[in-house]
Protein backbone atom coordinates (compact mmCIF):
# COMPACT_ATOMS: atom_id res chain seq x y z
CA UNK A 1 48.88 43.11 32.56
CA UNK A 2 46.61 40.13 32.27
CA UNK A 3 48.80 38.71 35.64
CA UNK A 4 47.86 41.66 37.32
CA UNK A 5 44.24 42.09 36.35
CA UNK A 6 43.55 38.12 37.84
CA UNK A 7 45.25 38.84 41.27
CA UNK A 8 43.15 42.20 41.97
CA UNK A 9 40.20 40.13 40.96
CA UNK A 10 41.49 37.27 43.91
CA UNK A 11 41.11 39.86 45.81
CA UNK A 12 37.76 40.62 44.99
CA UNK A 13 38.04 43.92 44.02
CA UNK A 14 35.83 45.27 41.31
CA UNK A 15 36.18 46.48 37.25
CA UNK A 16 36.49 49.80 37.73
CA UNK A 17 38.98 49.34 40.64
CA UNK A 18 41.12 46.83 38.50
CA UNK A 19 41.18 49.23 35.74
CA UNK A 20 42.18 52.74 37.76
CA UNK A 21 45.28 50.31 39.07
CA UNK A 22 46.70 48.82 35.51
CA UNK A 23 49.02 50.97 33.51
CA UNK A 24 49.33 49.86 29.28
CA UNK A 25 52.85 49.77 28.95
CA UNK A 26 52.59 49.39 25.17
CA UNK A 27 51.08 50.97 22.18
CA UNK A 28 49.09 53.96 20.90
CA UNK A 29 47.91 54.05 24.48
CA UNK A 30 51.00 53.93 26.33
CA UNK A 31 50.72 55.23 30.21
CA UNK A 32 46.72 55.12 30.11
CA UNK A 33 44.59 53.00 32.42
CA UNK A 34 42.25 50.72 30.16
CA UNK A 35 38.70 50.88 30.57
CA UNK A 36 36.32 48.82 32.35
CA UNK A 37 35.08 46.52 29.38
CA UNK A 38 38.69 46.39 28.54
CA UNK A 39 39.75 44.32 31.68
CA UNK A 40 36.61 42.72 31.70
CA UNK A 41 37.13 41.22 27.90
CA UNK A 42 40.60 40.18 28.81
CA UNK A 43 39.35 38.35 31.65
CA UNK A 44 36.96 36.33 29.98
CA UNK A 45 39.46 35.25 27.45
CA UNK A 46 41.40 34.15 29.94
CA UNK A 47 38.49 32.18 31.96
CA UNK A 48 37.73 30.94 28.43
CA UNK A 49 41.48 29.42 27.56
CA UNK A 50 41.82 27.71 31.11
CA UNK A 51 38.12 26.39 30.25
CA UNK A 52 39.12 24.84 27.38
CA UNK A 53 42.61 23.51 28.49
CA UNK A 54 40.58 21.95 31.70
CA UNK A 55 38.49 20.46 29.24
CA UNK A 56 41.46 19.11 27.43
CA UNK A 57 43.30 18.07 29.84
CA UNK A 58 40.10 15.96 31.25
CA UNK A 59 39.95 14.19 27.95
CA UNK A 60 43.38 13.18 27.78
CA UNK A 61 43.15 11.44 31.50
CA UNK A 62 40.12 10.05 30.54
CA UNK A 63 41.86 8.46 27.35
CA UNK A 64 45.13 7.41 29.28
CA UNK A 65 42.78 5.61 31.74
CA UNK A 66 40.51 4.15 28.81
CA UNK A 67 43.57 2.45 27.21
C-alpha cells in the first residue's frame, strides 16, 4: 500500500483522492479504504526513513572521503 500511496502523490493528487483509491488488504479492516490521516501518517514515516537514510548515507561519504 505504502508503494501505491507515493505514486498517486507523484502524481499530485490529493489525501482524500489517495485514500478513496487504496484498498487494506489485511486485518480487522480488510476491503476498507483508509482514511485521510491514515495515508497521510504513512507518508510521513516514509519521508521521515528516506530523511534519515539520506542523512546516513551523507555521513558515510563524508567519512570515506575524510579517511
Amino acid at each position: 500500500m505504502p508503494s501505491t500511496a507515493l505514486h498517486r502523490r507523484e502524481q499530485n493528487l490529493g489525501l482524500r483522492d489517495i485514500a478513496a483509491r487504496l484498498v487494506n488488504t489485511k486485518g480487522k479492516k480488510k476491503g476498507r479504504h483508509p482514511s485521510p490521516p491514515t495515508v497521510l501518517r504513512m507518508l510521513r514515516q516514509h519521508d521521515e526513513k528516506a530523511a534519515a537514510a539520506s542523512v546516513t548515507a551523507t555521513a558515510d561519504t563524508q567519512l570515506t572521503e575524510y579517511l
